[in-house]
N, C-alpha and C. Protein backbone atom coordinates (compact mmCIF):
# COMPACT_ATOMS: atom_id res chain seq x y z
N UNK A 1 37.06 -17.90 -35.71
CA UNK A 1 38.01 -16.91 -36.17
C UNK A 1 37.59 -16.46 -37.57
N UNK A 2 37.64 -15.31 -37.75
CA UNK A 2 36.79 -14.39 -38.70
C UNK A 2 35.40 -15.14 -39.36
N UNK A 3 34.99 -15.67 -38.73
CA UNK A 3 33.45 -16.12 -39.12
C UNK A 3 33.65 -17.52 -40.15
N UNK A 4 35.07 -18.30 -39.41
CA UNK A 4 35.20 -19.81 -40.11
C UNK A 4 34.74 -21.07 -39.25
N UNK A 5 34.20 -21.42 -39.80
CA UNK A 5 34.30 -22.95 -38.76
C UNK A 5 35.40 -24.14 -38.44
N UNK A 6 35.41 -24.95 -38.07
CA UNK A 6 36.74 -26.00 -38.00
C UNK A 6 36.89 -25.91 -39.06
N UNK A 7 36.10 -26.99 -40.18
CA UNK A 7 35.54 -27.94 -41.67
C UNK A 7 36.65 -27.05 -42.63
N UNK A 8 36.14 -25.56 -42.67
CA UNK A 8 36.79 -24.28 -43.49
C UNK A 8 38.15 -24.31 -42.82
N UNK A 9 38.60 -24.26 -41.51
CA UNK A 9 40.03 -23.93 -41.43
C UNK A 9 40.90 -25.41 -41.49
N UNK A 10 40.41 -26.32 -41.48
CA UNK A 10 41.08 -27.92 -41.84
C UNK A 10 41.31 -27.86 -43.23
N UNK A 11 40.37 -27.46 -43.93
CA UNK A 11 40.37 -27.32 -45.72
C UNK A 11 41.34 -26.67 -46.43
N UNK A 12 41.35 -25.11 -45.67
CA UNK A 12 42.56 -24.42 -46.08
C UNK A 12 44.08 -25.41 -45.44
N UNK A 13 44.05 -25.86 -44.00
CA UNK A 13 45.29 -26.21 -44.10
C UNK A 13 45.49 -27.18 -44.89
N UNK A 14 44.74 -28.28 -45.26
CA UNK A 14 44.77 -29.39 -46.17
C UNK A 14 45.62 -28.92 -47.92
N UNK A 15 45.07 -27.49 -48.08
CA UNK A 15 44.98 -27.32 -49.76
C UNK A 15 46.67 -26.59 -49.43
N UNK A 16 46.91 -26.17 -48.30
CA UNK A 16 48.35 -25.18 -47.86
C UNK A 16 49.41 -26.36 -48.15
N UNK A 17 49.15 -27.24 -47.59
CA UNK A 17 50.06 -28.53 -47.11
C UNK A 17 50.29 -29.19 -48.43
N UNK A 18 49.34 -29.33 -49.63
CA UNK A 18 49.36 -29.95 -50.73
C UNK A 18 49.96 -28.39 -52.15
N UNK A 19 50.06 -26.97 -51.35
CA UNK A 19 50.28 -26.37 -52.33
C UNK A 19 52.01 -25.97 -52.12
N UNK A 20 51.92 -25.78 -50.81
CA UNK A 20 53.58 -24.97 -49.89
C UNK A 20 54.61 -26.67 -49.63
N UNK A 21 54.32 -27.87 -49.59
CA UNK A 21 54.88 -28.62 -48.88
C UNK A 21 54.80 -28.83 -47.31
N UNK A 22 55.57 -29.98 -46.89
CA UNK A 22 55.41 -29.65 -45.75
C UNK A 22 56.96 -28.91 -45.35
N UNK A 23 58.28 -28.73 -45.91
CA UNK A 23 59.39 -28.20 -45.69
C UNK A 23 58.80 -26.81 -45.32
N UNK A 24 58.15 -25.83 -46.22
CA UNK A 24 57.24 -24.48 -45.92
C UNK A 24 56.33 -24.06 -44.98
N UNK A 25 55.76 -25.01 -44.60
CA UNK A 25 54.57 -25.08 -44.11
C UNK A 25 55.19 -24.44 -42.86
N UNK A 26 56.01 -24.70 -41.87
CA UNK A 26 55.79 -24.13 -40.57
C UNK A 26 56.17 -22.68 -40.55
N UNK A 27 57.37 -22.23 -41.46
CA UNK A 27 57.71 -21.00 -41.76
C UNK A 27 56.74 -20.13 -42.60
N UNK A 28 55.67 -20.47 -43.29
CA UNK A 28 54.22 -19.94 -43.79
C UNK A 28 53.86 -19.59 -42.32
N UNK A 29 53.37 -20.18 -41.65
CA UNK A 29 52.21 -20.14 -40.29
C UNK A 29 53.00 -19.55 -40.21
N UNK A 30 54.21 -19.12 -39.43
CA UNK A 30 54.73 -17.93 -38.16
C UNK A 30 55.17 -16.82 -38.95
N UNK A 31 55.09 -16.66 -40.14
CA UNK A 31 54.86 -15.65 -41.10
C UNK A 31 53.41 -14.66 -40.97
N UNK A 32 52.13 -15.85 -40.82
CA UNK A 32 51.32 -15.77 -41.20
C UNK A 32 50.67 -15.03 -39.73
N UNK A 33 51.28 -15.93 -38.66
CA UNK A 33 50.81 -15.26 -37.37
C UNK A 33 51.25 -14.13 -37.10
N UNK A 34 52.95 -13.73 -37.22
CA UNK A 34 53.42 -12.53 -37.32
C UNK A 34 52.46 -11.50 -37.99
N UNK A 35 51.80 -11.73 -39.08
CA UNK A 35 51.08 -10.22 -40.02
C UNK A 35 49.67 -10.25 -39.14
N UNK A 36 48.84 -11.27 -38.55
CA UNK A 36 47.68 -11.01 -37.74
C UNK A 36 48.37 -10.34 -36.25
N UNK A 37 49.42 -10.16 -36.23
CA UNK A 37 49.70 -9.87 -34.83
C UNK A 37 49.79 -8.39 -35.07
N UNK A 38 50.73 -7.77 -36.38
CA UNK A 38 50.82 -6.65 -36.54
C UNK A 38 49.12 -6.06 -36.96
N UNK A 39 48.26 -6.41 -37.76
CA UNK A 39 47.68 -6.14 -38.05
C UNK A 39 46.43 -5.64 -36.54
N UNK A 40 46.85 -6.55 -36.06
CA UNK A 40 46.01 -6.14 -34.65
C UNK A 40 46.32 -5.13 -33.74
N UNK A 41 47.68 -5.25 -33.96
CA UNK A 41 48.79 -3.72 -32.93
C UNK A 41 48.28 -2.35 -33.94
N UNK A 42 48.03 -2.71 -35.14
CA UNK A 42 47.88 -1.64 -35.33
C UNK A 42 46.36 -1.05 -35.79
N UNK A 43 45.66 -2.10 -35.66
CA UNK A 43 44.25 -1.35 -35.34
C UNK A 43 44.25 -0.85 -33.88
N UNK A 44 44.66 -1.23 -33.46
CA UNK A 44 44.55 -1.20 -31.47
C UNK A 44 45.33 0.79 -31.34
N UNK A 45 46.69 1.05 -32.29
CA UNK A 45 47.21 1.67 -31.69
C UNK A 45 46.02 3.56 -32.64
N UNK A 46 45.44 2.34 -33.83
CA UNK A 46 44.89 3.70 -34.83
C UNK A 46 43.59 3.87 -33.63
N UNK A 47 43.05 2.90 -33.31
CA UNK A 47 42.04 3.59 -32.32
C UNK A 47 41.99 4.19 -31.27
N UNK A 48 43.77 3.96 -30.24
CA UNK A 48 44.31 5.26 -29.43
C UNK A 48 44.67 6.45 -29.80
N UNK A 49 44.41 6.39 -31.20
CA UNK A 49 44.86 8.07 -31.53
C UNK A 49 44.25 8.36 -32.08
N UNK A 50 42.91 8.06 -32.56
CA UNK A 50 41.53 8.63 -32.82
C UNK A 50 41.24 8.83 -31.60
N UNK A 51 41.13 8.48 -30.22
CA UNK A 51 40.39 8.76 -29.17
C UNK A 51 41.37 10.05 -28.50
N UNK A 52 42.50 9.84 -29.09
CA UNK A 52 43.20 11.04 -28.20
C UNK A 52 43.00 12.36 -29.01
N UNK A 53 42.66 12.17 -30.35
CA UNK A 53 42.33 13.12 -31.06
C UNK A 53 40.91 14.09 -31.08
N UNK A 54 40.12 13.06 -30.83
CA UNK A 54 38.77 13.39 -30.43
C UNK A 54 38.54 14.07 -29.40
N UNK A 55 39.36 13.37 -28.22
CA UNK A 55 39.19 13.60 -26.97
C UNK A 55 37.83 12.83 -26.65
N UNK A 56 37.66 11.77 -26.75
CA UNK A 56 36.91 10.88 -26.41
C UNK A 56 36.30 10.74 -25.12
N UNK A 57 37.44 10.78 -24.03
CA UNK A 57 37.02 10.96 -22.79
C UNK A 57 36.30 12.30 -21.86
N UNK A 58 37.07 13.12 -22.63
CA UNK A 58 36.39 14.15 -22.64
C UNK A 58 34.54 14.53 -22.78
N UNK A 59 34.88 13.89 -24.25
CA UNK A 59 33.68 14.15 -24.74
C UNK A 59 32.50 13.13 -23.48
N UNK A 60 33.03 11.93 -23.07
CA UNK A 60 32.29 11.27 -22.25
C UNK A 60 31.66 11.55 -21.12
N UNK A 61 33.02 12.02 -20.75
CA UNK A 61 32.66 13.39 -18.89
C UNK A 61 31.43 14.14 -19.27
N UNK A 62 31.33 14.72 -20.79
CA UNK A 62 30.22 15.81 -20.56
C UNK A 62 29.57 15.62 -20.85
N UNK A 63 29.19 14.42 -21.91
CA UNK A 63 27.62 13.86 -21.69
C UNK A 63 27.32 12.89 -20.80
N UNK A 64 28.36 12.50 -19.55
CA UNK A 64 27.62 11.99 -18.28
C UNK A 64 27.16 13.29 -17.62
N UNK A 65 27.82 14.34 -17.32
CA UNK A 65 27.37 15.49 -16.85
C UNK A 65 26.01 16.06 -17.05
N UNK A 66 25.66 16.08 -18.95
CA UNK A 66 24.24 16.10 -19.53
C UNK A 66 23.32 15.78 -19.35
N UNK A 67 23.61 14.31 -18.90
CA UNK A 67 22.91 13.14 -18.79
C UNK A 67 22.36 13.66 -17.06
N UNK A 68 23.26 13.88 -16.09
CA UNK A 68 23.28 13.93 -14.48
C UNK A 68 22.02 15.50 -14.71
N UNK A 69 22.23 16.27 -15.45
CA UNK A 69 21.32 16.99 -15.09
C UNK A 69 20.18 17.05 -16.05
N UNK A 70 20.06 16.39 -16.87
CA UNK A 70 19.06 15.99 -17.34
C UNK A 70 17.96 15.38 -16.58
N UNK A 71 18.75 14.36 -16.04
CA UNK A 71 18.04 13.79 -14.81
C UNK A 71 17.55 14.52 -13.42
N UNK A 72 18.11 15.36 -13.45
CA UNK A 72 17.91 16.32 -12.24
C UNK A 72 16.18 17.66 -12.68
N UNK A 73 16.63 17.53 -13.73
CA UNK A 73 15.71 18.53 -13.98
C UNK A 73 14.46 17.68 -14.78
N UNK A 74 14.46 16.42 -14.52
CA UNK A 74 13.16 15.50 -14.82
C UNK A 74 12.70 15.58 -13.96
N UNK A 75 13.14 15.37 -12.83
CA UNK A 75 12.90 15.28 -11.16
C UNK A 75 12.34 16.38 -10.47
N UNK A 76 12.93 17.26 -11.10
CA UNK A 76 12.34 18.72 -10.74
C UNK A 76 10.60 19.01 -11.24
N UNK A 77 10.51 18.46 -12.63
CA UNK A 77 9.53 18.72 -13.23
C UNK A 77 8.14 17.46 -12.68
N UNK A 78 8.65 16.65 -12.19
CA UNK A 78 7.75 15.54 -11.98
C UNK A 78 7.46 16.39 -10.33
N UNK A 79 8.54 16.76 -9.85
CA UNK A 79 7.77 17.08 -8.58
C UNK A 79 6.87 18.68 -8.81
N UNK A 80 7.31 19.07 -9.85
CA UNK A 80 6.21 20.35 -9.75
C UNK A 80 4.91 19.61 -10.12
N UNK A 81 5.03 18.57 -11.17
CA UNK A 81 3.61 18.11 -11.72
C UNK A 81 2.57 17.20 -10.48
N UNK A 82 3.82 16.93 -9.93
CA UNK A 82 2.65 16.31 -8.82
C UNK A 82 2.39 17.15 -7.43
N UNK A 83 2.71 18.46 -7.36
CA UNK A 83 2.36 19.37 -6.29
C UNK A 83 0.62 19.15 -6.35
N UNK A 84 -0.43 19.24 -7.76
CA UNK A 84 -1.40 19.63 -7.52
C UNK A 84 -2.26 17.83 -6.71
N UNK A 85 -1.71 17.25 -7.06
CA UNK A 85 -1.96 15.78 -6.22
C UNK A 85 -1.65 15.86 -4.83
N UNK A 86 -0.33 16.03 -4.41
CA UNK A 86 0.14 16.31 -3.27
C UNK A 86 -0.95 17.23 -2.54
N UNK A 87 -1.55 18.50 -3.28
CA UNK A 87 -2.19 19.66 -2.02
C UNK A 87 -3.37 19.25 -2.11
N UNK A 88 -3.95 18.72 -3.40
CA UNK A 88 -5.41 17.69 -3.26
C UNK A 88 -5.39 16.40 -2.04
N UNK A 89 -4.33 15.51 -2.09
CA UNK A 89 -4.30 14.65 -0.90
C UNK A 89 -4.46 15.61 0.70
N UNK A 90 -3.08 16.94 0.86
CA UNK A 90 -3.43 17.09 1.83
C UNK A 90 -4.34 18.04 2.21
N UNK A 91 -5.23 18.48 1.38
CA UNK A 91 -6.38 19.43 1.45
C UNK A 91 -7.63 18.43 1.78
N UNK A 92 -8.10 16.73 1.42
CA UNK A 92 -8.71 15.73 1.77
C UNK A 92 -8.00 15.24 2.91
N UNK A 93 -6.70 14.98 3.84
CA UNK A 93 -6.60 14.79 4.72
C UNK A 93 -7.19 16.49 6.03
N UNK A 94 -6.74 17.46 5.59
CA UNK A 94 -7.25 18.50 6.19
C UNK A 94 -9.04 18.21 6.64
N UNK A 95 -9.49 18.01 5.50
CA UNK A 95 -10.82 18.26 5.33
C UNK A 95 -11.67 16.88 6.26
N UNK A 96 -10.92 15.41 6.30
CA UNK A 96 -11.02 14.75 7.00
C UNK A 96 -11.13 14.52 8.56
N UNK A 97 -10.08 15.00 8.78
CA UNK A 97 -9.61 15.67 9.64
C UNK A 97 -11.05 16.58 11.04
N UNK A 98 -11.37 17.55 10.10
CA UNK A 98 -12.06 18.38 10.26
C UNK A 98 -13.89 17.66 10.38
N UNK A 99 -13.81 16.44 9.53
CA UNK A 99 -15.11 15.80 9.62
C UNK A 99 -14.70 15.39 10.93
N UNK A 100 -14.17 14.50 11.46
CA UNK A 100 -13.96 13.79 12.31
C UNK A 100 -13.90 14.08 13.64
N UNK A 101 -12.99 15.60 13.57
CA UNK A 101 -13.85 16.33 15.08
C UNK A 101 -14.90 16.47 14.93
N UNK A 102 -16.37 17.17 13.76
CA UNK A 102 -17.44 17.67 14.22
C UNK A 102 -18.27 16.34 14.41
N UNK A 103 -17.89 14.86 13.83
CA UNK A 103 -18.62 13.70 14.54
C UNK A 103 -18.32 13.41 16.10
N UNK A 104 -17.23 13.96 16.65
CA UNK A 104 -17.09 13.76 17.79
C UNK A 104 -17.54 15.13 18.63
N UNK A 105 -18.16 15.74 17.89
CA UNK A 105 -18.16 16.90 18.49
C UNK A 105 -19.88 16.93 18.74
N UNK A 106 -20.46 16.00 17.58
CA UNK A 106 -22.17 15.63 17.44
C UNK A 106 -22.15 14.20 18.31
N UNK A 107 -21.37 13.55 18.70
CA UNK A 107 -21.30 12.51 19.59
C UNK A 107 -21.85 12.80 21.15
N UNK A 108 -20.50 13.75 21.28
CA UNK A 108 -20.48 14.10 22.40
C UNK A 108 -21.60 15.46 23.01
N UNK A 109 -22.70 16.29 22.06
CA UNK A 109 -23.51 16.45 22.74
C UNK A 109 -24.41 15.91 22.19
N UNK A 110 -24.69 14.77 21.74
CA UNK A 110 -25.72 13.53 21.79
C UNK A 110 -25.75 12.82 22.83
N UNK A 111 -24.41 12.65 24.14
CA UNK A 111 -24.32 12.04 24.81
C UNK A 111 -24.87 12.93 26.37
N UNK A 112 -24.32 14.20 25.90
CA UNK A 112 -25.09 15.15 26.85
C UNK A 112 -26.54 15.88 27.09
N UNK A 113 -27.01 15.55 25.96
CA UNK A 113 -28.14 16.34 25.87
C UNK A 113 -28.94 14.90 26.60
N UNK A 114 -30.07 15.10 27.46
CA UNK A 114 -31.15 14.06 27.76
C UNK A 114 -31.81 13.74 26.63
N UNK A 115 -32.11 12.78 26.60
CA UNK A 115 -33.16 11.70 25.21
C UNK A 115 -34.51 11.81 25.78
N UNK A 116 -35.21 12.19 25.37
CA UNK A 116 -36.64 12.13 25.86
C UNK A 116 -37.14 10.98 25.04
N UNK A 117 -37.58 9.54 25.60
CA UNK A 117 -37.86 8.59 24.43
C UNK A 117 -39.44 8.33 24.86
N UNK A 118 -39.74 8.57 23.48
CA UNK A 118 -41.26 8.06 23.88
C UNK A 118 -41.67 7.11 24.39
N UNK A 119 -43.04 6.42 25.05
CA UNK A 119 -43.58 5.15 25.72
C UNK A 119 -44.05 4.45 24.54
N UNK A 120 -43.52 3.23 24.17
CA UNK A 120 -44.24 2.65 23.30
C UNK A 120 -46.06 2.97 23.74
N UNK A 121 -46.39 2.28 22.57
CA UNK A 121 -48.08 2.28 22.61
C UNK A 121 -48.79 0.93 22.21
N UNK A 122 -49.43 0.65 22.80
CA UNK A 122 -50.19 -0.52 22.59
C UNK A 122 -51.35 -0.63 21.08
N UNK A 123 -51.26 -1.59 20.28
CA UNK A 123 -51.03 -1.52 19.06
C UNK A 123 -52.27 -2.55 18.92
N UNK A 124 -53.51 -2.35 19.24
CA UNK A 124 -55.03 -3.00 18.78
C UNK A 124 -55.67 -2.99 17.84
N UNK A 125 -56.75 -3.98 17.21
CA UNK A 125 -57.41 -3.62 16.09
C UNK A 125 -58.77 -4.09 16.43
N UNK A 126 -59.10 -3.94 17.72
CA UNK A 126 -60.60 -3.68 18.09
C UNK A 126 -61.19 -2.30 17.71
N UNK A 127 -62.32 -2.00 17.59
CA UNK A 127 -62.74 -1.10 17.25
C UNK A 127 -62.90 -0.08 18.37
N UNK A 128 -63.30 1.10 18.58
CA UNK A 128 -63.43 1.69 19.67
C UNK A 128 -64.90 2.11 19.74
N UNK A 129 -64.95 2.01 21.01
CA UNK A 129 -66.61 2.34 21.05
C UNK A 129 -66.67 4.12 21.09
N UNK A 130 -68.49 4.23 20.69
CA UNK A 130 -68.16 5.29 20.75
C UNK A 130 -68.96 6.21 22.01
N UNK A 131 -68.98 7.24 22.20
CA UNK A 131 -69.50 7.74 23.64
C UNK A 131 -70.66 7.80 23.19
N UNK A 132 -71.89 7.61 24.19
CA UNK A 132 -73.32 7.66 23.92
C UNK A 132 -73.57 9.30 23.57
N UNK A 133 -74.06 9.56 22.50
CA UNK A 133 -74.54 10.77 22.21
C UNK A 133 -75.82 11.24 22.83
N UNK A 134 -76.24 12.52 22.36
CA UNK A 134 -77.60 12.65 22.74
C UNK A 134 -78.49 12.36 21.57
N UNK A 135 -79.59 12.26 22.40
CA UNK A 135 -80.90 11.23 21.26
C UNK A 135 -80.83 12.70 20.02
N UNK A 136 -81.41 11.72 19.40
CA UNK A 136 -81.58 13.21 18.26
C UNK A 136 -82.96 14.47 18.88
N UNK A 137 -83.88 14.22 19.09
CA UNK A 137 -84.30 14.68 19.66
C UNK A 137 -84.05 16.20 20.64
N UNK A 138 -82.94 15.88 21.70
CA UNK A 138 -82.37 16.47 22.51
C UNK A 138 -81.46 17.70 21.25
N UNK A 139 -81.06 16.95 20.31
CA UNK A 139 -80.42 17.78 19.19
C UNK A 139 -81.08 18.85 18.64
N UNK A 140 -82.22 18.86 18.52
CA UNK A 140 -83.16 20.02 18.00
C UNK A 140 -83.45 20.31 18.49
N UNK A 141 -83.26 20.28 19.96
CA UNK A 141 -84.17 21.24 20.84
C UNK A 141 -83.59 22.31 21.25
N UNK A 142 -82.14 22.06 20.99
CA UNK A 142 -80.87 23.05 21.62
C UNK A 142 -81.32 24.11 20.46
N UNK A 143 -80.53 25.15 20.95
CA UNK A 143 -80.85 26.81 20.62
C UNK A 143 -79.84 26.75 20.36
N UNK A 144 -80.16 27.18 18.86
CA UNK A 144 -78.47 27.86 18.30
C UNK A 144 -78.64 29.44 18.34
């Protein structure tokens, strides 16, 4: 109670009891409680008529209202900012799309067209002979 501890409110009653008596003492306290009681009725009643004066509630309605479209028009702006994401995603799903038939479209006349596959070849490292020529001889004799 107002920022005392026990120690502090035992102390004061101790120094009350040795200053008022004890004949005083109980008519002090319900004196004393009486003025915290008023004192509280009437902060309580000055802050209902500052708020009725203000219009407090009032004023509350319209900055939740502020607030509601404030929020509305964040929402607005985040979805314009992400349109160019949005038509990039579906311009890469389009475009996907579009790969994916012409692989099925290179599938399917890969599957139609005949394969002509070559014959393997036999793969030696003998030398090859070579065809008997004519003697040299026979070479100079020919007519060019």
């Amino acid at each position: 109670m107002f920022g005392m501890g026990f120690t502090e409110i035992l102390l004061i009653a101790v120094i009350a009891i040795l200053f008022l008596g004890p004949e005083k003492l109980p008519s002090t306290m319900i004196e004393i409680a009486k003025f915290f009681r008023n004192v509280k009725n009437t902060v309580g009643s000055v802050k209902d008529s500052i708020e009725e004066e203000m219009h407090v509630s009032d004023i509350k309605k319209e900055a939740l209202a502020y607030k509601q479209e404030l929020l509305n028009a964040s929402e607005q702006v985040h979805k314009v900012t992400d349109m160019p994401a949005q038509a990039a995603a579906s311009i890469n799903s389009y475009a996907d799309d579009i790969l994916k038939d012409d692989i099925k479209k290179d599938e399917t006349i890969s599957t139609e067209a005949p394969s002509k596959e070559k014959e393997p070849q036999e793969v030696t490292f003998k030398k090859k002979k070579k065809k008997s020529t004519k003697s040299k001889k026979e070479e100079d004799n020919i007519d060019v």
